[in-house]
Structure formats: C-alpha cells, structure tokens
Protein backbone atom coordinates (compact mmCIF):
# COMPACT_ATOMS: atom_id res chain seq x y z
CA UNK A 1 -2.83 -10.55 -10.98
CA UNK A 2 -3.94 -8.17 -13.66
CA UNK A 3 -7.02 -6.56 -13.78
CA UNK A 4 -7.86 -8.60 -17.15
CA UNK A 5 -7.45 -12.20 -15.14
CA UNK A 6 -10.45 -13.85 -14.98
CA UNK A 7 -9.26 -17.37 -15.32
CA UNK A 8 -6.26 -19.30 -13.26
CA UNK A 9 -4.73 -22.37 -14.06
CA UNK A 10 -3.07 -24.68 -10.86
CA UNK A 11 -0.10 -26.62 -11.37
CA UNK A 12 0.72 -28.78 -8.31
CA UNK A 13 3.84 -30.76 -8.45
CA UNK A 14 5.83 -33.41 -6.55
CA UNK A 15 9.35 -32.85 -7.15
CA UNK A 16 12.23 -34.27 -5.55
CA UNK A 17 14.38 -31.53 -3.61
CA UNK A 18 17.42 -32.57 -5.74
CA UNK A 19 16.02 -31.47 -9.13
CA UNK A 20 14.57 -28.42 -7.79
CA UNK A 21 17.33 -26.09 -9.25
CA UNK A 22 16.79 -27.91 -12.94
CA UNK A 23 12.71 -27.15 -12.49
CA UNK A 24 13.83 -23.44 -11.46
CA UNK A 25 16.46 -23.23 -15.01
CA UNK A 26 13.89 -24.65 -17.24
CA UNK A 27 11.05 -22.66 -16.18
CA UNK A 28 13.33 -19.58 -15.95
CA UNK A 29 14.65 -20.15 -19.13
CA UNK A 30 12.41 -21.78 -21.58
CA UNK A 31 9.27 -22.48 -20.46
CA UNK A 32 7.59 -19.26 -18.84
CA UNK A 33 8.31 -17.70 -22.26
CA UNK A 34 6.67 -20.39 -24.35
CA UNK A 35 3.55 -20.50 -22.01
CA UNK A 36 3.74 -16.73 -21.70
CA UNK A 37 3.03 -16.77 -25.37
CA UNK A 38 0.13 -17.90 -25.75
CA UNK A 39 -2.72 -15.88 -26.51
CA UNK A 40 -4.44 -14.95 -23.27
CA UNK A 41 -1.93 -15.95 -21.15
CA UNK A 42 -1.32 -13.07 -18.82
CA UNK A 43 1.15 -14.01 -16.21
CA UNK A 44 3.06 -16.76 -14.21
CA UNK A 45 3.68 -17.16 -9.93
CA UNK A 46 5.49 -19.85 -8.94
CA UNK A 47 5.38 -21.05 -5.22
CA UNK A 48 7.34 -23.50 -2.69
CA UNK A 49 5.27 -25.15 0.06
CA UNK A 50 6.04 -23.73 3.58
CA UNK A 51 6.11 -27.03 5.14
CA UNK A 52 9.01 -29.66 5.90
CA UNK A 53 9.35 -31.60 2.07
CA UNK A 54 7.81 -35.38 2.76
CA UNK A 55 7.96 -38.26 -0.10
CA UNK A 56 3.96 -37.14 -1.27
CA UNK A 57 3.80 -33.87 -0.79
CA UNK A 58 2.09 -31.43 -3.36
CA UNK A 59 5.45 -28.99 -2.94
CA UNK A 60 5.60 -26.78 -5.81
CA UNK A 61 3.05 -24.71 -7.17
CA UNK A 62 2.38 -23.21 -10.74
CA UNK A 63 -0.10 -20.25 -11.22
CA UNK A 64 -0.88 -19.23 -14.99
CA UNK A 65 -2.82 -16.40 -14.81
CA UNK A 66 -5.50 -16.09 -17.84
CA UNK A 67 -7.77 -13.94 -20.08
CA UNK A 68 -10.56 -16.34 -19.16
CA UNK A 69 -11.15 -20.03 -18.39
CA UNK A 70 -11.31 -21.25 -21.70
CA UNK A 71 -7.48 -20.30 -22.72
CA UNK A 72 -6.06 -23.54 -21.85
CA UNK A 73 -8.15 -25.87 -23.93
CA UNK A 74 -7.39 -23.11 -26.81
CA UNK A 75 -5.15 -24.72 -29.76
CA UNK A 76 -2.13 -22.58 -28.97
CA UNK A 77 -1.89 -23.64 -25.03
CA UNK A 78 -2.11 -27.63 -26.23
CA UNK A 79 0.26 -27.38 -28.57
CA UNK A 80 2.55 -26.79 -25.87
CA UNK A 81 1.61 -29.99 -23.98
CA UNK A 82 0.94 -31.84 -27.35
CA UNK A 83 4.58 -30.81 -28.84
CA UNK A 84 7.19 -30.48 -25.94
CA UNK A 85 10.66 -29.37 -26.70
CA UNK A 86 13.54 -31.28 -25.80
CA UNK A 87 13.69 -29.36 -22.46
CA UNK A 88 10.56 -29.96 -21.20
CA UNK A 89 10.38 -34.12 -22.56
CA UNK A 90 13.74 -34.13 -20.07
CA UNK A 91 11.69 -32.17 -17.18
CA UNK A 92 8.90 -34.10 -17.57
CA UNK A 93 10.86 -37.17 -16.77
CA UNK A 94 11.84 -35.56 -13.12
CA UNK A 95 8.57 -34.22 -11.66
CA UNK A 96 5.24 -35.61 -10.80
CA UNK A 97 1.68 -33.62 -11.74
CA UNK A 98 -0.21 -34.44 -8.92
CA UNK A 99 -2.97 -31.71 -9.65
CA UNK A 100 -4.27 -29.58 -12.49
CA UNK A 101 -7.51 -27.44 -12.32
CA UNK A 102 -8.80 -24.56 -14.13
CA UNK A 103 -10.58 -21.93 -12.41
CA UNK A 104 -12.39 -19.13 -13.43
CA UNK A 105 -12.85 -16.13 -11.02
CA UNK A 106 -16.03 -14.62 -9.15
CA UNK A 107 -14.63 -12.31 -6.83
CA UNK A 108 -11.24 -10.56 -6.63
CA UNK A 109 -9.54 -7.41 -4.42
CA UNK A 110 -6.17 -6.25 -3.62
CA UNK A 111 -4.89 -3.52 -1.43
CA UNK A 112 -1.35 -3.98 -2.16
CA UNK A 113 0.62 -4.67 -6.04
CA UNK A 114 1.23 -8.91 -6.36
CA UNK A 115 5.32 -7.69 -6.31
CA UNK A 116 4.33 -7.16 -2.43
CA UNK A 117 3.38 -10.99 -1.82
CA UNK A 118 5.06 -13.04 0.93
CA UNK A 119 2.89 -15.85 1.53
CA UNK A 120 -0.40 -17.33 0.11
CA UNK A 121 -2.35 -19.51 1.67
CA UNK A 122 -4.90 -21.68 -0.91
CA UNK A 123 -7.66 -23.34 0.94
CA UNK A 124 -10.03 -25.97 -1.75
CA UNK A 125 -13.29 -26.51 -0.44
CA UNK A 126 -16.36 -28.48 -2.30
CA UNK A 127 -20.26 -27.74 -1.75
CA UNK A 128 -23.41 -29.53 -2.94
CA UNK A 129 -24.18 -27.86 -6.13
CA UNK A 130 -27.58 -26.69 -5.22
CA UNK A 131 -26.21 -24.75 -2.50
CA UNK A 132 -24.36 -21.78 -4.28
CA UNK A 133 -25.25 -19.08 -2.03
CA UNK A 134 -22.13 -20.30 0.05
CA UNK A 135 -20.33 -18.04 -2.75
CA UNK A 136 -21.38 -14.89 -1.02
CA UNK A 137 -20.53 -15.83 2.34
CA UNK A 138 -16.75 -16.64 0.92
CA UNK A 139 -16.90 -13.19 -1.10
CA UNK A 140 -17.92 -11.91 2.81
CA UNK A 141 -14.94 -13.55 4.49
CA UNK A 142 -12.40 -12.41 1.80
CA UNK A 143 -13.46 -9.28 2.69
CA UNK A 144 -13.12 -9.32 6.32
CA UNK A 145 -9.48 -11.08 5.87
CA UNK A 146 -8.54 -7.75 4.19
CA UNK A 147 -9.35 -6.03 7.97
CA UNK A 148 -6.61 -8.70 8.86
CA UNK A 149 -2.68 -7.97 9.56
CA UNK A 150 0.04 -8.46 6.60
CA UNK A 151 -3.31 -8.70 4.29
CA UNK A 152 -2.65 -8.15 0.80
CA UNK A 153 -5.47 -9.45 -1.40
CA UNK A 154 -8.19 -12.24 -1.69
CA UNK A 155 -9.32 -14.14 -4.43
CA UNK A 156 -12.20 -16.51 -4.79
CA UNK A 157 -12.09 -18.47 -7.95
CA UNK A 158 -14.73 -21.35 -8.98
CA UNK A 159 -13.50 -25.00 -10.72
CA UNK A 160 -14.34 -25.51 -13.69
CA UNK A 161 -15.00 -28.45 -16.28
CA UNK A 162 -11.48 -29.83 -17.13
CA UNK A 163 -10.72 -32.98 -19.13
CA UNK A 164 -7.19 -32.15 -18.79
CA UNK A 165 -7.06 -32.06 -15.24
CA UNK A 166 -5.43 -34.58 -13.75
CA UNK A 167 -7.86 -36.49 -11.51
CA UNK A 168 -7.59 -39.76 -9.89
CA UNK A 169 -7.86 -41.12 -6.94
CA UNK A 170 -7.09 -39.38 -3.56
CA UNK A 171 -6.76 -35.64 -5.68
CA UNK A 172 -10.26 -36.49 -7.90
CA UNK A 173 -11.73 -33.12 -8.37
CA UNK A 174 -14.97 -32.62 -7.01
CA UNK A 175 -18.62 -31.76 -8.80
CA UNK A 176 -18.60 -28.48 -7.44
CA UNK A 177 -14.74 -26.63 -5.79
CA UNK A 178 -13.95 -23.86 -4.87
CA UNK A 179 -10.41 -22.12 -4.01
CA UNK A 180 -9.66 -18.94 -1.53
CA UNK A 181 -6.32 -17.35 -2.01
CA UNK A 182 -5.06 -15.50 0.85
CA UNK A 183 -2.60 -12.99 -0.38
CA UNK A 184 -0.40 -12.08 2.56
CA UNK A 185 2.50 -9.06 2.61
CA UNK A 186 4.85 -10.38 4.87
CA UNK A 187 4.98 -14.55 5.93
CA UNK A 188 4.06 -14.81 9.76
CA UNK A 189 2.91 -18.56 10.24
CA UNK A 190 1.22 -17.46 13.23
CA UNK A 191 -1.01 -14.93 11.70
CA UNK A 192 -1.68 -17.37 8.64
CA UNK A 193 -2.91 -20.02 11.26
CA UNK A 194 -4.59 -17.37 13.51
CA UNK A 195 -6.68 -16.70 10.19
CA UNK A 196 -7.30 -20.32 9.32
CA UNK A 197 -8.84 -20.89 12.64
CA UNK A 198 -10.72 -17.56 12.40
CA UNK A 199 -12.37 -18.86 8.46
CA UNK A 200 -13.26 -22.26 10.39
CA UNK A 201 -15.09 -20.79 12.91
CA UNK A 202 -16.83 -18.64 10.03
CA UNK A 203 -17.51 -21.78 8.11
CA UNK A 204 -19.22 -23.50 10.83
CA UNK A 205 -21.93 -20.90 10.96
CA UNK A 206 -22.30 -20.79 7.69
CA UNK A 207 -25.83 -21.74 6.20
CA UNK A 208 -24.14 -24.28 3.52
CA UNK A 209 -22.50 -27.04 3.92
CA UNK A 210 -18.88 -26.64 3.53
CA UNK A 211 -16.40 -29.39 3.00
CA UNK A 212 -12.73 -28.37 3.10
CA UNK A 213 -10.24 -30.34 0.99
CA UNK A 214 -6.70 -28.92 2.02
CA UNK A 215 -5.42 -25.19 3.32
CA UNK A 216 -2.00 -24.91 2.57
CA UNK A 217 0.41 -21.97 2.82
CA UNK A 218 3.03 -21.34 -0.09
CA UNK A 219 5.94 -18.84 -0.36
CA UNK A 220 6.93 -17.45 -3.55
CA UNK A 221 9.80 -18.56 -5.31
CA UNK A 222 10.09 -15.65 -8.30
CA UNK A 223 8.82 -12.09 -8.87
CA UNK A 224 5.25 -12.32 -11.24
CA UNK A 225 6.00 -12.59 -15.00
CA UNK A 226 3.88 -10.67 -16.67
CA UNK A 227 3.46 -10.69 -20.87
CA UNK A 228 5.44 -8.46 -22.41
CA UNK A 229 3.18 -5.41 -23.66
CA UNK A 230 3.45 -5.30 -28.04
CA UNK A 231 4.77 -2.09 -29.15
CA UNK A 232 0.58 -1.30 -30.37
CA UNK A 233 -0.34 -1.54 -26.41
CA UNK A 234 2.74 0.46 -25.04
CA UNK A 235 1.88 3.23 -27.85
C-alpha cells in the first residue's frame, strides 16, 4: 500500500476454476485501468485462496486500495458499476460477489515494500460497539506479529457503512468489523498457522469480547498496480 491509503475496498469472489484465466485477461486488460482511474483510487492486489477450491468457497480476492473510505460511493467509481462495458456485462455473467466491504484504516506498518508479499492472511472479527478499546489491543498484536518470521507488514482496517456491500445471509456484515491483514514475505503454512494459534491465545485474554468471523490465508496472483503518476507529480 501507499502511504496515502487510508481506505480499502474487498472484493470476494466465487469463481469457477475454468473461467479463472478469462477473470485474469479482463482484469489484466480492461478493468484495473478503468478502476485505476478513478479519482482516489490508488492501487489494485489481487489474491487466490491457499486452500483446495470447493463449490462455495470465497476463492478470489480483490483489494482496491483508496485515498479514503468515501471514494467508492464517489460518482466516478459508480459509474463504473452503473455503466459496464461489454467486457465486464460478459464477466459478470461468470463470477459470483459473495462479499463487498469498505474499510477505512486505523493502524498501518510495513518493514518490507508490498512487491515483497507472499502470503496474506485476513482474519474478520466483530465486537460490541461499546467496546472499542479492543482496537488497541489489535494495534498491540500487529505489532508483535512484526517480531514474527517471514513478517512483512500489518494492517488493521475498521468496516464501514456500505449500502453497496453485498450482505445477505450467511456473509451479512456485522454492526461493528474489523479486518487484520497479515502481510507475510515468503508463504510457510506452518508459520501462518503457528501465528493464528498464537493471535487466539492473545484474543482470549483480551478484555473485549472478540468474535472471529473467518481467518483465511491468500497468495497473490499479480505484482501491485499502482496509478500511474501525471507528468505534474513526476515533475
């Protein structure tokens, strides 16, 4: 992420394995530029789930990095969704949006550039709202998973009012969510699941109650697109 990112958008997607190389062309192709252009749009990761592919799994993963949390209900970014091109009607067609949440950042450090990143683990946990001091004690673990082998950077990031999220049913976003990112430099499942037991066992002592919704470990799938700088910024 850039140093200007203070919102993320989430993208989860069901996909079957067959189209994956038509979702890889179209984003590759068309749509990373389009989104890329909007204003306040900073950058694009795209992940695979590590884990065998099942009929409803939440496989693919979309990060659109932002200026702040309010980009994607800007005019620009739903004209995009409003007005698809031809491409993206046809796309639409294969895939299934499970999940879609905006999130706008509280606490952020990285020891190593994102080109570096192997693995990411995302773990979605919800609170009682009058119980926000649990932020700090997340802030507290991030920072001890930086002590941590292959660590790369942490993120905590905070869900935010959405009505174009996509919530229903099983995936309904909660009053209050928040989301960990785990930024790992090289992909050892055993020292992603050594860590996950190690947050637990932090969680459990922690003064506020904690509910977590999923961990899940990604790999990515493309080097970080960044916006291109305008000749005024390179100057």
């Amino acid at each position: 992420m850039t140093m200007e990112t203070k919102g993320l958008l989430t993208l989860w997607l069901h996909l079957e394995p067959a189209y994956e190389e038509a979702m890889d062309a179209w984003y590759n192709y068309e749509h990373t530029d389009v989104v890329l252009g909007v204003p306040g749009v900073l950058g694009s990761r795209r992940f695979k789930s590590t884990e065998p592919y099942t009929p409803n799994q939440l496989r693919y993963l979309v990060f659109y990095e932002m200026a702040d949390e309010r980009v994607q209900e800007s005019a620009p970014f739903q004209a995009i969704v409003d007005a698809p091109t031809p491409w993206s009607r046809y796309l639409r067609t294969l895939y299934q949006m499970r999940r879609r949440t905006n999130y706008k950042l509280l606490w952020s450090r990285e020891t190593l550039p994102v080109e570096r990143e192997a693995a990411l683990l995302l773990v979605r946990s919800s609170c009682d709202d009058s119980a926000p001091e649990h932020d700090a004690g997340l802030a507290a673990l991030l920072v001890d998973f930086l002590e941590q082998p292959y660590a790369r950077a942490g993120q905590l990031y905070q869900a935010v009012p959405n009505r174009f999220g996509i919530a229903d049913g099983a995936h309904a976003e909660p009053r209050r969510e928040s989301l960990e990112l785990y930024s790992f430099d090289r992909y050892d499942p055993d020292i992603v699941n050594h860590w996950i037991d190690q947050r637990r066992r932090r969680i459990a002592k922690m003064p506020a109650m904690l509910n977590e919704l999923s961990a899940d470990t990604f790999v990515p799938t493309i080097v970080p697109r960044r916006k291109a700088s305008s000749p005024e910024q390179a100057a």
